[in-house]
Protein backbone atom coordinates (compact mmCIF):
# COMPACT_ATOMS: atom_id res chain seq x y z
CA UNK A 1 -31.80 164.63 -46.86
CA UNK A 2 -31.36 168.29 -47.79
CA UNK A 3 -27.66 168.16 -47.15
CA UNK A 4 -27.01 164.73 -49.06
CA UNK A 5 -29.19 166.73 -51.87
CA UNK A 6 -26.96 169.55 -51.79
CA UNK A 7 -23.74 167.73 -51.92
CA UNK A 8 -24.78 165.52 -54.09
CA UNK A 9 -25.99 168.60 -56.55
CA UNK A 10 -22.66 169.50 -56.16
CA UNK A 11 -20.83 167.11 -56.93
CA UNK A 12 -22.46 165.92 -60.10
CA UNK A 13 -22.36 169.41 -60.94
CA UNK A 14 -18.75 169.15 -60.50
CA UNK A 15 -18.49 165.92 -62.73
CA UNK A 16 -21.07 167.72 -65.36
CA UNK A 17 -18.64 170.89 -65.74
CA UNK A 18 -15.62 168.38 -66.94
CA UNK A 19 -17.77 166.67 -69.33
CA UNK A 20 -18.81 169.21 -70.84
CA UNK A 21 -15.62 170.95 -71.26
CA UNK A 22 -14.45 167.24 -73.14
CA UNK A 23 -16.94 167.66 -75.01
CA UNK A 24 -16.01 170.69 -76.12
CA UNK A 25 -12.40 169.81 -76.53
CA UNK A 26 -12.99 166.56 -77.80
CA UNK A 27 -16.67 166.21 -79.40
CA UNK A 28 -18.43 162.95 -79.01
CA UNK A 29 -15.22 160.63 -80.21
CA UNK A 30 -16.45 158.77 -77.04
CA UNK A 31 -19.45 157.52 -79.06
CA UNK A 32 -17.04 154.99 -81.53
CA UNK A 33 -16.69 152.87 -77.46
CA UNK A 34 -18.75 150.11 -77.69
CA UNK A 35 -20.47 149.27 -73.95
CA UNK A 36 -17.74 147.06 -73.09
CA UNK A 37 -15.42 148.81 -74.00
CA UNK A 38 -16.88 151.61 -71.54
CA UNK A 39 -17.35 149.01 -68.94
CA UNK A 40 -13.17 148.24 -69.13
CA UNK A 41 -12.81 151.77 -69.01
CA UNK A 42 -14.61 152.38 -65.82
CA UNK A 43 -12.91 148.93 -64.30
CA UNK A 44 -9.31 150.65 -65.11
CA UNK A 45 -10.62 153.36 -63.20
CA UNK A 46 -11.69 152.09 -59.99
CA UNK A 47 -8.89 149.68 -60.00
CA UNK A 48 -6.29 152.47 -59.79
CA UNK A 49 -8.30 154.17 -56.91
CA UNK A 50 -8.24 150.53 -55.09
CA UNK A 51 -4.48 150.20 -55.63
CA UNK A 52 -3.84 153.78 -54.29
CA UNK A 53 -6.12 152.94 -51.57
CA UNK A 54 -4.01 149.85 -50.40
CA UNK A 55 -0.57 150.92 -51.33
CA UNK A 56 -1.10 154.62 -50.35
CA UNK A 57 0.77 155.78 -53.45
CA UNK A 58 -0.13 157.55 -56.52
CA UNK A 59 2.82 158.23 -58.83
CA UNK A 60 0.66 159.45 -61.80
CA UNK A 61 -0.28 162.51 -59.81
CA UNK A 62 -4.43 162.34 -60.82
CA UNK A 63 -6.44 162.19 -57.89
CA UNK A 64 -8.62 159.89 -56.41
CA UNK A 65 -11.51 162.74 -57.09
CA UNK A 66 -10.80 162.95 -60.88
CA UNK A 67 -11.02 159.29 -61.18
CA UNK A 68 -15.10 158.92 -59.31
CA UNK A 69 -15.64 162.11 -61.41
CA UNK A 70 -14.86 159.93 -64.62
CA UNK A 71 -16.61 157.03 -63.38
CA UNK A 72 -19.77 159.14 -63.18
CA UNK A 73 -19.11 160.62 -66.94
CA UNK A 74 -18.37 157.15 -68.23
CA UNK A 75 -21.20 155.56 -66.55
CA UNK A 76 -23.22 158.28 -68.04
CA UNK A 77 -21.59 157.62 -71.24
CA UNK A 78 -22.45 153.94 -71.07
CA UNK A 79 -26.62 154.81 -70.37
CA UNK A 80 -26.30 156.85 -73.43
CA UNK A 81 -24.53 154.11 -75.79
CA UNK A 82 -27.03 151.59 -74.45
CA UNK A 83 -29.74 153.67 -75.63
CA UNK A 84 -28.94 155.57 -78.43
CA UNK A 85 -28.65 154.30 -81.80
CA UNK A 86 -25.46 153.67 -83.62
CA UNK A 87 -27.16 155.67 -86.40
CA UNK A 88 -27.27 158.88 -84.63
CA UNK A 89 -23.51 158.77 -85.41
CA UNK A 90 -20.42 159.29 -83.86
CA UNK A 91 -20.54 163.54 -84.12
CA UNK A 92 -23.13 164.33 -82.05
CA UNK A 93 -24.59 168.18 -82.17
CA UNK A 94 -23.54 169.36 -78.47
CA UNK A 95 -27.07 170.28 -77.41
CA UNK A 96 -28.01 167.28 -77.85
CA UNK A 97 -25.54 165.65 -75.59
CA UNK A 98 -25.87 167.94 -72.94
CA UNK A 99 -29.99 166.60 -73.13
CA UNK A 100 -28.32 162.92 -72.97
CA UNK A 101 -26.61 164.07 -69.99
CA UNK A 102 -28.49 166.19 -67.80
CA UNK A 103 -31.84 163.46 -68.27
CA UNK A 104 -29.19 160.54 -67.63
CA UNK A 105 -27.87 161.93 -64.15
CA UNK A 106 -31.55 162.53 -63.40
CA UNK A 107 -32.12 159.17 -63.55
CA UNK A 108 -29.40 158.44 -61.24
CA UNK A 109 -30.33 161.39 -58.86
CA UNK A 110 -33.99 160.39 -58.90
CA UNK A 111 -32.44 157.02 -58.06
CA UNK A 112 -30.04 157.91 -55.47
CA UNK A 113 -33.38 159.75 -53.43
CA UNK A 114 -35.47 156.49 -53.70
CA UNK A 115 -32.98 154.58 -52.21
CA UNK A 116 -31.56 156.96 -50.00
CA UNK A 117 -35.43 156.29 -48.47
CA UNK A 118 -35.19 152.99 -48.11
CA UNK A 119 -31.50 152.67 -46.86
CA UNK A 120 -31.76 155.40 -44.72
CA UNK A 121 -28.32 156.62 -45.46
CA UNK A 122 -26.01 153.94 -44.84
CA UNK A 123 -23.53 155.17 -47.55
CA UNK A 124 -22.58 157.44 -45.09
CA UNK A 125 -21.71 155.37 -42.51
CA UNK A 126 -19.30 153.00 -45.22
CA UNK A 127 -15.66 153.43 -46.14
CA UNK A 128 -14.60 154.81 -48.77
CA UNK A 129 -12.64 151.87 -49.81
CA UNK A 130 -16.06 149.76 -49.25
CA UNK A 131 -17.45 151.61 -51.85
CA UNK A 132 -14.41 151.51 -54.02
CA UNK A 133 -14.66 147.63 -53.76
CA UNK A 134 -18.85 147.65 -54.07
CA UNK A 135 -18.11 149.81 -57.71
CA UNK A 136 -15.58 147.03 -58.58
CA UNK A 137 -18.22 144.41 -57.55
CA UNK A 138 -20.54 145.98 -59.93
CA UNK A 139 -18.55 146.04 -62.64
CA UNK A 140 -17.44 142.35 -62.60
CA UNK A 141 -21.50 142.06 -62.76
CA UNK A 142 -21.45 143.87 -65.77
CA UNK A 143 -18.46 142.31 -67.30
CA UNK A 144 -20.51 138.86 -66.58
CA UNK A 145 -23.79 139.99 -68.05
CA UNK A 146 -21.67 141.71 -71.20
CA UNK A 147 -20.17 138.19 -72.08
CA UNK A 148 -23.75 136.75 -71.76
CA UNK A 149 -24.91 139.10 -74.20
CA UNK A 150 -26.81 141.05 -71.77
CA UNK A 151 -29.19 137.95 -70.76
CA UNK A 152 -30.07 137.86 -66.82
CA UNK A 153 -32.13 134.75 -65.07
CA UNK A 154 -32.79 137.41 -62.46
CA UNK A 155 -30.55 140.24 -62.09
CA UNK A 156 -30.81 144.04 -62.95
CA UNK A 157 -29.52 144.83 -66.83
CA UNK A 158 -26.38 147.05 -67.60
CA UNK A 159 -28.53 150.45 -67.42
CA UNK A 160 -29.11 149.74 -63.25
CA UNK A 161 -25.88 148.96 -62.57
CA UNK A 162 -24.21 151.82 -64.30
CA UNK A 163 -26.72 154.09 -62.41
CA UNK A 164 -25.75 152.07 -58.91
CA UNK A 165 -21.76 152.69 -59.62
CA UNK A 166 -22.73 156.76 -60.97
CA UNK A 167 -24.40 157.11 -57.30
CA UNK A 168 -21.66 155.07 -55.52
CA UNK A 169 -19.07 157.65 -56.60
CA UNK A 170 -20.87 160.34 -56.14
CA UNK A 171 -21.25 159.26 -52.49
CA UNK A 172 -17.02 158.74 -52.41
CA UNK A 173 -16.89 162.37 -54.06
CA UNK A 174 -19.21 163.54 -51.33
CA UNK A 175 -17.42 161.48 -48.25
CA UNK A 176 -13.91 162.76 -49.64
CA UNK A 177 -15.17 166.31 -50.06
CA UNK A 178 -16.00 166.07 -46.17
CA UNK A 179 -12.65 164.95 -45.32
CA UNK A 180 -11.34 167.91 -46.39
């Protein structure tokens, strides 16, 4: 577990340094997406890495990486717009963001260890294109329980998913790190 901690801490790190540097560049203009609107985003995403994955081509030139390292910023980005208030407003004081952040991912690490218990590591033992597909999988979810207004019989809310999909591509970052 040690090593999984370590890459993991890496690799968030990794995804932690871009946002941050957006934010800097850009400021919070991130906060005007509505959930769904997130939720498309991160769909677009994964899509592209499934088509590259089947067709083996990639004429936009961003990699694979850059596009798990987004889905773990935008699925952070969707915790935060589930939870904080449209009053707070759309500029956001950066401090403050990195707070949203850094508690947000450890959530999802915190996460990622309980399960990683109870799985016993399994993620390692998947494709990478099985976890491309479980993200998508997730993300239908979501799409389902967005047009439902966020009412579940039985299943997890938004907030678990986009903490299953921020670990699932950490684990791709992670597997594709090793590959190289």
């Amino acid at each position: 577990m040690e090593k999984t901690l370590s890459q993991y801490d890496a690799e968030l790190n990794k995804c932690r340094d871009i946002f941050l540097k957006k934010t800097k560049d850009y400021g919070t203009a991130w906060r005007i997406m509505r959930p769904t609107s997130v939720t498309d985003q991160m769909y677009i995403k994964a899509e592209r890495v499934r088509i590259i994955e089947e067709t083996g081509e990639n004429k936009v030139g961003e990699s694979v990486d850059g596009e798990y390292m987004a889905l773990v910023n935008y699925g952070i980005m969707g915790i935060i717009q589930l939870e904080v208030s449209k009053d707070e407003g759309l500029d956001v004081e950066y401090g403050k963001v990195v707070g949203w952040y850094d508690q947000h991912a450890e959530k999802a690490r915190s996460l990622m260890i309980r399960k990683n218990h109870d799985y016993g590591e399994a993620w390692r033992n998947m494709r990478i294109s099985s976890i491309t597909d479980l993200i998508l999988q997730k993300l239908l979810r979501m799409k389902q329980i967005e047009d439902n207004e966020g009412q579940t019989i039985i299943s997890e809310g938004l907030d678990a998913n986009y903490l299953d999909i921020i670990n699932y591509a950490l684990f791709a970052l992670i597997r594709l790190e090793e590959k190289n």
